[in-house]
Protein backbone atom coordinates (compact mmCIF):
# COMPACT_ATOMS: atom_id res chain seq x y z
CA UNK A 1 -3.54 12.04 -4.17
CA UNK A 2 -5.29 12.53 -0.82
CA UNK A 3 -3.60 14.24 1.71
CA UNK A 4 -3.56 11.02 4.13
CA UNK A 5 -2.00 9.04 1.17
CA UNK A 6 0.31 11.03 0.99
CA UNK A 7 1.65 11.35 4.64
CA UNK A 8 1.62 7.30 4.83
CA UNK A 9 3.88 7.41 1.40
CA UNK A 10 5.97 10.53 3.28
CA UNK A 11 6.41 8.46 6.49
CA UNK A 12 7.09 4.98 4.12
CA UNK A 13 9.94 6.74 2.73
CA UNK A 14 11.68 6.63 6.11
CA UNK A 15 11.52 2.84 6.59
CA UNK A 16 14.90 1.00 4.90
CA UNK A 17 14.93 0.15 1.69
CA UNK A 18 14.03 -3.59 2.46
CA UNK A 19 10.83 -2.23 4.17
CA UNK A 20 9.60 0.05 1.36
CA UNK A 21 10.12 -2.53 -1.18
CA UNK A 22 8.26 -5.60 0.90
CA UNK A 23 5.61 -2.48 1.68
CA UNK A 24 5.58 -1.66 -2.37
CA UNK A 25 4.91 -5.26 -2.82
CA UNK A 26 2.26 -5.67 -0.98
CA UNK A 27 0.24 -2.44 -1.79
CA UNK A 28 0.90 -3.24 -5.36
CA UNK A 29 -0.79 -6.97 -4.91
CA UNK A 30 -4.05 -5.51 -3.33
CA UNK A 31 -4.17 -3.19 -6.01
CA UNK A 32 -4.11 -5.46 -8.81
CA UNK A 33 -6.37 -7.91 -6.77
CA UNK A 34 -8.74 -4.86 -5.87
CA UNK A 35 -8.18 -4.02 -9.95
CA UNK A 36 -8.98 -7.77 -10.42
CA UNK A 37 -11.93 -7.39 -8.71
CA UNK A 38 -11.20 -9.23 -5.76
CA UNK A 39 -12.07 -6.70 -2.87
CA UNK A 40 -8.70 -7.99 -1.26
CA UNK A 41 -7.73 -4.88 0.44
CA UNK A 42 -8.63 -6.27 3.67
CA UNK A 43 -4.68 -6.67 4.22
CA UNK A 44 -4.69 -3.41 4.60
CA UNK A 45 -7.62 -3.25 7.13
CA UNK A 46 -9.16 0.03 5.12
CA UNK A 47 -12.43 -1.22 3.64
C-alpha cells in the first residue's frame, strides 16, 4: 500500500461510521467497475 493510500484510509477512519461505510461503498464499486474494465474511477477524479 502506498503511503498516500494509506493516509486517505488513516484520515477515513475518522469520519462516522455512516461515512466510512457510504465511502467503502463507493471505492468498492469503482474497483469492481475499474476490475470490470470499465475505467470508472473518474468518481474519484484520480485518472
Amino acid at each position: 500500500m502506498t503511503k498516500l493510500l494509506e493516509k486517505a484510509f488513516e484520515e477515513a477512519s475518522k469520519l462516522p461510521e455512516i461515512e466510512q461505510n457510504a465511502l467503502a461503498k463507493e471505492l468498492s464499486n469503482e474497483l469492481k467497475a475499474e476490475k470490470n474494465g470499465k475505467k470508472h474511477l473518474q468518481v474519484l477524479k484520480i485518472f
